[in-house]
Protein backbone atom coordinates (compact mmCIF):
# COMPACT_ATOMS: atom_id res chain seq x y z
CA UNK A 1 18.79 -60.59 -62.18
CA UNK A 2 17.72 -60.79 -58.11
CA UNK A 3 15.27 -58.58 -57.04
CA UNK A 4 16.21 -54.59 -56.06
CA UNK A 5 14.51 -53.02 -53.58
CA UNK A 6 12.62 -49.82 -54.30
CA UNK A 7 14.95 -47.90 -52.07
CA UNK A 8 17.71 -49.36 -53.35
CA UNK A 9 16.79 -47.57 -56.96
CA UNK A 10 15.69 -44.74 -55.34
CA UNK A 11 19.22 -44.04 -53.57
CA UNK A 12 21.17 -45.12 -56.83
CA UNK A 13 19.28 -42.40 -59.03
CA UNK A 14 19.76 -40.13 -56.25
CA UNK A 15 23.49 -40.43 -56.60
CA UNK A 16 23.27 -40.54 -59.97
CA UNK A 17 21.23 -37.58 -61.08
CA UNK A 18 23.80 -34.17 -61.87
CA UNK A 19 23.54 -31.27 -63.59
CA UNK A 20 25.64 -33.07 -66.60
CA UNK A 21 22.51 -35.66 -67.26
CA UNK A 22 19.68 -32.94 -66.59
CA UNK A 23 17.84 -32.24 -69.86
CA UNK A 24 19.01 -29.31 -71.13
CA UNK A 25 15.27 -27.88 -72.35
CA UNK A 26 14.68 -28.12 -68.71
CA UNK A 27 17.95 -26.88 -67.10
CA UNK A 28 17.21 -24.16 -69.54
CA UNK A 29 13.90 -23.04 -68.15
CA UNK A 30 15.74 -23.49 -64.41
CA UNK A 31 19.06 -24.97 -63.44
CA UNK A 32 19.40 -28.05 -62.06
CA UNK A 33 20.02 -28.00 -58.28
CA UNK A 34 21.49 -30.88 -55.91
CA UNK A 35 18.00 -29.66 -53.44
CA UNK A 36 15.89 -30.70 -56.29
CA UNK A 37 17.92 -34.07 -58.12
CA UNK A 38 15.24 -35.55 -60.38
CA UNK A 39 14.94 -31.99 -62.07
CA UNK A 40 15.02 -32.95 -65.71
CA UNK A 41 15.73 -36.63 -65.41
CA UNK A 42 12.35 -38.13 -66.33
CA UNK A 43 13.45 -39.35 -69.60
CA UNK A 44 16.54 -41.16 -69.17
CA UNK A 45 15.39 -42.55 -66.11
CA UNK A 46 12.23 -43.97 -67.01
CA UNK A 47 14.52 -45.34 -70.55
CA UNK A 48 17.10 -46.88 -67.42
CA UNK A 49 14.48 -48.75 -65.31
CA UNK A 50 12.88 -50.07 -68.70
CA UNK A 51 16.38 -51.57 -69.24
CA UNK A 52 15.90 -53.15 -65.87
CA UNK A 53 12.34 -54.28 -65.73
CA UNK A 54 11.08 -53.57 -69.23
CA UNK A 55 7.10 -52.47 -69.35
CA UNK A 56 5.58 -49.41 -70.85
CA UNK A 57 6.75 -46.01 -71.18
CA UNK A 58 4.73 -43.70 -70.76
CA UNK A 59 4.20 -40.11 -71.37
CA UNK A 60 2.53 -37.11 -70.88
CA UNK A 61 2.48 -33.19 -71.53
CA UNK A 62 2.94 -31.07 -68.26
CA UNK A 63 1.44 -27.98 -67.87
CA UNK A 64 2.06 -24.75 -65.30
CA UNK A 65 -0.91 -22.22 -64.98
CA UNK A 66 -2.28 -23.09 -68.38
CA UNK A 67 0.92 -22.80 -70.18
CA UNK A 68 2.38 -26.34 -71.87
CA UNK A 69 5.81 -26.80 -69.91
CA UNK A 70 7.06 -29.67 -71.39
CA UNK A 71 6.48 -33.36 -71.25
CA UNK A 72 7.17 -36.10 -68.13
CA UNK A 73 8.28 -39.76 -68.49
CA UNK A 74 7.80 -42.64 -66.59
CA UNK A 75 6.92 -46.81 -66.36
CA UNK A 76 4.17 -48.91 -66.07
CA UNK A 77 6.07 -52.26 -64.79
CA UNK A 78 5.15 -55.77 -66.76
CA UNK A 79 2.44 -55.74 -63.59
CA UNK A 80 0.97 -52.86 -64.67
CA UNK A 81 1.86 -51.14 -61.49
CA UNK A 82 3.04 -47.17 -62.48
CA UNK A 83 6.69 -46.41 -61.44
CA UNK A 84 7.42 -42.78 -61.63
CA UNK A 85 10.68 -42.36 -59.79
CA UNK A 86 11.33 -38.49 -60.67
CA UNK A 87 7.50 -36.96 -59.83
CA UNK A 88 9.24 -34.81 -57.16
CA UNK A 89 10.60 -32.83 -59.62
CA UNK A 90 7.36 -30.61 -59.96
CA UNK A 91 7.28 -28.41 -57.17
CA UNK A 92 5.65 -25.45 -58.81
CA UNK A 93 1.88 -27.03 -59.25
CA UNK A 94 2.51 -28.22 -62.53
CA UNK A 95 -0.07 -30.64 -63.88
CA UNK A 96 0.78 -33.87 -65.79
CA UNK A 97 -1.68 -34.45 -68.48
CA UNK A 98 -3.35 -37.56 -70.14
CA UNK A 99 -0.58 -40.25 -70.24
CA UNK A 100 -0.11 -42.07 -73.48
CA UNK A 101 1.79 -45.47 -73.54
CA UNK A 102 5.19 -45.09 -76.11
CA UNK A 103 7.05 -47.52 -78.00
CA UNK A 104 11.09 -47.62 -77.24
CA UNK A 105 12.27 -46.56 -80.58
CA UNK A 106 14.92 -49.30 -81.83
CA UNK A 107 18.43 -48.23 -82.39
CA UNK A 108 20.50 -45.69 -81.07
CA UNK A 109 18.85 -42.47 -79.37
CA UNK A 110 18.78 -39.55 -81.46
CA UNK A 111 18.24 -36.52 -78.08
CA UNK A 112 20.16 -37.09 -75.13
CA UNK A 113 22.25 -40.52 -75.40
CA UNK A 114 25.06 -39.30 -74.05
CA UNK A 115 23.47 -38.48 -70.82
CA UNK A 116 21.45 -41.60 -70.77
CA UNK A 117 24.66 -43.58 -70.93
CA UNK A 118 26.52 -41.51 -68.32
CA UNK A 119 23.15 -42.13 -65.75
CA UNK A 120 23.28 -45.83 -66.46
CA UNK A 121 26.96 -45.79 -66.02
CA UNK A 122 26.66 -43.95 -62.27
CA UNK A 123 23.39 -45.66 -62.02
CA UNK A 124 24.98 -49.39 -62.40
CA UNK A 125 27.83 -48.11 -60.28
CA UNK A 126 25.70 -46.82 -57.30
CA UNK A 127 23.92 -49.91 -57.56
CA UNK A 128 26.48 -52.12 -56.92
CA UNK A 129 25.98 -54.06 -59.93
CA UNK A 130 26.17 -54.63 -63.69
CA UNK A 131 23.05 -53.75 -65.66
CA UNK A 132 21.06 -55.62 -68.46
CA UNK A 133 22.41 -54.71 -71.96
CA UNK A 134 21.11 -51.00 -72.99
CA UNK A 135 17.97 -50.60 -74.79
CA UNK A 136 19.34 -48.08 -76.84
């Protein structure tokens, strides 16, 4: 595959993210919003650029004031350099606790595979190009 620029992700999420692929644990706790795109994308994001560069996952609880808000998802690239392309998501002063590196379960996805195949799907399109073969 030839090399993508990190803009060139950046602006195919963008387009990408909707309030049909938001998590719904998250878009229950507060809609997703065009002003705020990554909103509840963590997961299926950090699953789409593993398709594309493989790595780690990795994953973490977030908290807000004390209070355990759910959990946050992103890569750590083959060259161990940490690729978190939804961070700006937390615009409240939540805090991402200690990451732990997770294993890609094999098979199909049991939570949210229909949304992670609708992002690739826009993803791949916005892109401009075909994607590796889905992880899951």
């Amino acid at each position: 595959m030839a090399p993508t620029s990190l803009p060139a992700l950046d602006r195919a999420f963008r387009t990408a993210w909707a309030a049909d692929t938001c998590s719904p644990d998250d878009a229950a706790r507060e809609p997703w919003r065009p002003d705020n795109p990554a909103w509840g994308h963590c997961d299926i994001t950090a699953l789409v650029v593993h398709d594309l560069f493989g790595g780690d996952l990795m994953l973490a609880g977030v908290e807000l004031d004390g209070a355990d808000v759910g959990y946050h998802w992103w890569n750590r690239l083959p060259s161990g350099l940490a690729l978190d392309l939804t961070y700006e998501q937390f615009r409240l002063g939540q805090q991402i606790l200690d990451p732990r590196t997770v294993v890609r379960p094999t098979g199909p996805l049991r939570r949210r595979a229909p949304e992670y195949h609708l992002l690739r799907e826009r993803f791949a399109t916005a892109l401009g190009r075909e994607l590796p073969p889905a992880g899951n």
